[in-house]
N, C-alpha and C. Protein backbone atom coordinates (compact mmCIF):
# COMPACT_ATOMS: atom_id res chain seq x y z
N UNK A 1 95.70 -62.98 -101.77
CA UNK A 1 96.31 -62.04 -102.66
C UNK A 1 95.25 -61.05 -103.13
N UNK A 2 95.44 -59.71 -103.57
CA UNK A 2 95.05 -59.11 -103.57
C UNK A 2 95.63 -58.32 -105.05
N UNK A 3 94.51 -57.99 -105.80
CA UNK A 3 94.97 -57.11 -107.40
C UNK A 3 93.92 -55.89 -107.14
N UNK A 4 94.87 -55.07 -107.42
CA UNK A 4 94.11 -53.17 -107.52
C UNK A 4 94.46 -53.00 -109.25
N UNK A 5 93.75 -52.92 -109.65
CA UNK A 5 93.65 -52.07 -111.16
C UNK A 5 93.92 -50.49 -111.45
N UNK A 6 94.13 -49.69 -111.98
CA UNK A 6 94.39 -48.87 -111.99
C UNK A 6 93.88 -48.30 -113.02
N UNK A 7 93.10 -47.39 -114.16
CA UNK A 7 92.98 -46.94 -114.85
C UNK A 7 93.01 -45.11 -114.90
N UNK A 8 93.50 -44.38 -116.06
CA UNK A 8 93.57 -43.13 -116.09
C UNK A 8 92.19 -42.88 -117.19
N UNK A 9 91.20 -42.67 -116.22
CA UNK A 9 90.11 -42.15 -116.85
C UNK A 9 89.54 -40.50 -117.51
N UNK A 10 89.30 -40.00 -118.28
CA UNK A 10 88.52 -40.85 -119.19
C UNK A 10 89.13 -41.38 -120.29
N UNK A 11 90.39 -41.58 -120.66
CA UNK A 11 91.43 -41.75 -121.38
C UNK A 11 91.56 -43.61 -121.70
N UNK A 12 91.31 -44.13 -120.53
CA UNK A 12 91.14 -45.42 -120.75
C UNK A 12 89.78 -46.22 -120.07
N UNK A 13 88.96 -45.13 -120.82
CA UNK A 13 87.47 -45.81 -120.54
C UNK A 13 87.45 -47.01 -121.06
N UNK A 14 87.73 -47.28 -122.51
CA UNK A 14 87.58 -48.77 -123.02
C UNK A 14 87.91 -49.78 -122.07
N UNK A 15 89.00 -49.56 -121.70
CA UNK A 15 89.73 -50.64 -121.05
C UNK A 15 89.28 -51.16 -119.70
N UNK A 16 88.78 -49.58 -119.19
CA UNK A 16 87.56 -50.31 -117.64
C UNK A 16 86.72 -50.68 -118.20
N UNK A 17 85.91 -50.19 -119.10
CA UNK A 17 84.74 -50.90 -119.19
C UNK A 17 84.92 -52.57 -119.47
N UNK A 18 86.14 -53.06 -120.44
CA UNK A 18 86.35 -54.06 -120.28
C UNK A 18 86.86 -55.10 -119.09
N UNK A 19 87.63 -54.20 -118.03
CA UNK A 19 87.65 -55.28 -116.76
C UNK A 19 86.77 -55.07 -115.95
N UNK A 20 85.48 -54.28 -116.39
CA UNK A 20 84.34 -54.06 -115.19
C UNK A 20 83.54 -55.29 -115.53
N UNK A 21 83.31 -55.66 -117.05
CA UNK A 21 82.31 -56.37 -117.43
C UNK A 21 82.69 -57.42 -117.60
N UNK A 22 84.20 -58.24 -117.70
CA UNK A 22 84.47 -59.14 -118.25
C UNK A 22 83.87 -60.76 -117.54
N UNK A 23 82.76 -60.68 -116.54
CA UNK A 23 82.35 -61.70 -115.43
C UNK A 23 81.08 -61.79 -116.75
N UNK A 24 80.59 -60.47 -117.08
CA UNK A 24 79.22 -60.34 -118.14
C UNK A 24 79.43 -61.19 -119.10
N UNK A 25 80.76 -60.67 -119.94
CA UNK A 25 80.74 -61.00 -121.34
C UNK A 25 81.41 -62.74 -121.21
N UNK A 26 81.86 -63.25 -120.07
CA UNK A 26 82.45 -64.75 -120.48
C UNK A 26 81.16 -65.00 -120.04
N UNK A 27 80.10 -64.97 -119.06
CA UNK A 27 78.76 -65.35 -118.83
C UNK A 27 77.75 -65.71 -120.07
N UNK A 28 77.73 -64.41 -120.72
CA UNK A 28 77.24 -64.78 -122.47
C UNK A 28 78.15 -65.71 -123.40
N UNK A 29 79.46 -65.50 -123.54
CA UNK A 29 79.94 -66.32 -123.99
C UNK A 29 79.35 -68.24 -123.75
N UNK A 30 79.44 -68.41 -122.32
CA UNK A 30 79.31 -69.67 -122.18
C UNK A 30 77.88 -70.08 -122.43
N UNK A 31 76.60 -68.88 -122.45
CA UNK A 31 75.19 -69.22 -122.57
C UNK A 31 75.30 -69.39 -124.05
N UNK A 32 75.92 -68.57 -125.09
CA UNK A 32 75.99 -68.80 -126.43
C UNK A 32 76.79 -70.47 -126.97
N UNK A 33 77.95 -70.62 -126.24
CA UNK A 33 77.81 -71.80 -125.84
C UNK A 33 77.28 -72.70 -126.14
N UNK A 34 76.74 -73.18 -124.66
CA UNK A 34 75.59 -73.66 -124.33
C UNK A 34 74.27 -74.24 -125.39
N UNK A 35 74.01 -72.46 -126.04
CA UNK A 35 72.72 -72.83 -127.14
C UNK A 35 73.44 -73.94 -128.49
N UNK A 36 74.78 -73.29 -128.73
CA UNK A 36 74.97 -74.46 -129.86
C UNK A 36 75.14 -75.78 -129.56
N UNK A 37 75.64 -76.10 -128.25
CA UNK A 37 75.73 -77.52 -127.93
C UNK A 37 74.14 -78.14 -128.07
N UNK A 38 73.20 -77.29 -127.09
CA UNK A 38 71.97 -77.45 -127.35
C UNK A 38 71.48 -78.01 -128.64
N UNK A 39 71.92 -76.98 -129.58
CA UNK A 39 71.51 -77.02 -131.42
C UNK A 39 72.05 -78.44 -131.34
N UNK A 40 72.98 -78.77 -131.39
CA UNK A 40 73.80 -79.89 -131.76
C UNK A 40 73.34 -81.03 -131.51
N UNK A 41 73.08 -81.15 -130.57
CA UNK A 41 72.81 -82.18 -129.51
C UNK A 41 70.79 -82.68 -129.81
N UNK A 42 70.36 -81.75 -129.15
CA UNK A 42 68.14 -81.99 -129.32
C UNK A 42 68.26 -81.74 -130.58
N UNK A 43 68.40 -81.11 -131.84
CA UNK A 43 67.57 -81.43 -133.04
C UNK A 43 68.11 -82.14 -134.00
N UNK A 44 66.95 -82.19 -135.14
CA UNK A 44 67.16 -82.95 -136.21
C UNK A 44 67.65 -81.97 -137.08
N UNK A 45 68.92 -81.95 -136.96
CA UNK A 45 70.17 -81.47 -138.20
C UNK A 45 69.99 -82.07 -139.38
N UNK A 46 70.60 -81.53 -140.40
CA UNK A 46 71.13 -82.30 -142.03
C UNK A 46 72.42 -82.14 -141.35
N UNK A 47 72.98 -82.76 -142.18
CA UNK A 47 74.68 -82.77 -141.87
C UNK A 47 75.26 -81.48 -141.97
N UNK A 48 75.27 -81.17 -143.10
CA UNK A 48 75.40 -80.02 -143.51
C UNK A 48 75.30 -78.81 -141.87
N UNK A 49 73.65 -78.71 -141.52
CA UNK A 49 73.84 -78.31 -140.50
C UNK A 49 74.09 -78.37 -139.41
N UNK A 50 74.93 -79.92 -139.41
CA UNK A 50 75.43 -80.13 -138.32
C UNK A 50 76.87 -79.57 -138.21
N UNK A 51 76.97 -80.03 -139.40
CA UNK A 51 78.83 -79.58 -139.13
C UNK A 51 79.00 -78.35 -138.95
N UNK A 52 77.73 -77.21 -139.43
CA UNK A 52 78.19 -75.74 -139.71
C UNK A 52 77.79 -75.29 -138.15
N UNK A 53 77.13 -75.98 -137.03
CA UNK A 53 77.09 -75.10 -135.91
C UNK A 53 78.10 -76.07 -135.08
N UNK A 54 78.56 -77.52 -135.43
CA UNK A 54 80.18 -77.63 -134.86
C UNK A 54 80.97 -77.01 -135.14
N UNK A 55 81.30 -76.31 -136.54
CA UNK A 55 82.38 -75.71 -136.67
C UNK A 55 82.24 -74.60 -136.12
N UNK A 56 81.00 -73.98 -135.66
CA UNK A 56 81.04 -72.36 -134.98
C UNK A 56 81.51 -72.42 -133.34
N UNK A 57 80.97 -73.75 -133.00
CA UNK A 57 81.02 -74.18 -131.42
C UNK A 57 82.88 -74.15 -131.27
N UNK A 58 83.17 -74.95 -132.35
CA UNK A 58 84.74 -75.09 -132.33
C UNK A 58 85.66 -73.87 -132.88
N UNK A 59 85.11 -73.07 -133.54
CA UNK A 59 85.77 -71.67 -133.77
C UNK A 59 85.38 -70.74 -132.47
N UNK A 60 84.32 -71.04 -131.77
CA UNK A 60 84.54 -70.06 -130.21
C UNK A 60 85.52 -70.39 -129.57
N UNK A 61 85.53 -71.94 -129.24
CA UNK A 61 86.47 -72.67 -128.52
C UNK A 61 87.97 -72.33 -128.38
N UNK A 62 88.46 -72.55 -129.43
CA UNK A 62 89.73 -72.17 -130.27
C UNK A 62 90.15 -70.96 -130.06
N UNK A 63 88.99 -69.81 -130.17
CA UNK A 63 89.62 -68.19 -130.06
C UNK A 63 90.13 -68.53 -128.41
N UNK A 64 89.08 -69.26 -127.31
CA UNK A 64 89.45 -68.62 -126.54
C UNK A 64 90.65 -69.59 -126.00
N UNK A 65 90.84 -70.63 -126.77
CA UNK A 65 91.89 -71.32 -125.95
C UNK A 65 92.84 -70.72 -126.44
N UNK A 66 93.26 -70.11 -128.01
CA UNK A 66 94.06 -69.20 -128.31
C UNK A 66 94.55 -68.33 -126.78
N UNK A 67 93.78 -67.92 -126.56
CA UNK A 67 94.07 -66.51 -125.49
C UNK A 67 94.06 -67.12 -124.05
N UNK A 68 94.23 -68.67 -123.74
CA UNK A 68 94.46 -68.99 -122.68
C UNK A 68 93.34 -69.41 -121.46
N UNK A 69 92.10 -68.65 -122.26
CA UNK A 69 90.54 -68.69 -121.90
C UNK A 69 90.30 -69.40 -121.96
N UNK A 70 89.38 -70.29 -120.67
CA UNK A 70 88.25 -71.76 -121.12
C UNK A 70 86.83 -71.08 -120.75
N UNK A 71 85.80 -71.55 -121.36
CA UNK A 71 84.45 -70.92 -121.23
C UNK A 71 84.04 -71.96 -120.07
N UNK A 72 84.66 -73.11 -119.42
CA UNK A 72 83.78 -73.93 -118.66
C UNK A 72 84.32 -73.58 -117.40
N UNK A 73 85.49 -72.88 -117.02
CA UNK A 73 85.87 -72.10 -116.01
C UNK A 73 85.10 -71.42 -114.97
């Protein structure tokens, strides 16, 4: 199968630039990721800072399962 995109430029620059880059930005997504599991996981947390970079790990998560997105894709 085969998808052609179409955009009327320069009118919907935003919108290419967003399906040109979108391989970029889930790439960072999953390295940002990544670093909090990191955080989570190798150091010596207080609780406190543990829970506050789970709850950030799990508020990425969430947006993107909201939108149907998995970052491990």
């Amino acid at each position: 199968m085969k998808v052609i995109l179409e955009f009327d430029l320069p009118e919907e620059e935003s919108e290419f630039r967003a399906a040109i880059n979108g391989k970029n930005l889930k790439s960072i997504t999953y390295d940002y990721d990544e670093k909090l599991r990191r955080i989570i996981k190798y150091n010596d947390l207080s609780d406190d800072e543990y829970q506050t970079y789970q709850k950030c790990r799990d508020m990425l998560r969430e947006m993107f399962y909201e939108e149907n997105l998995f970052i491990d894709e």
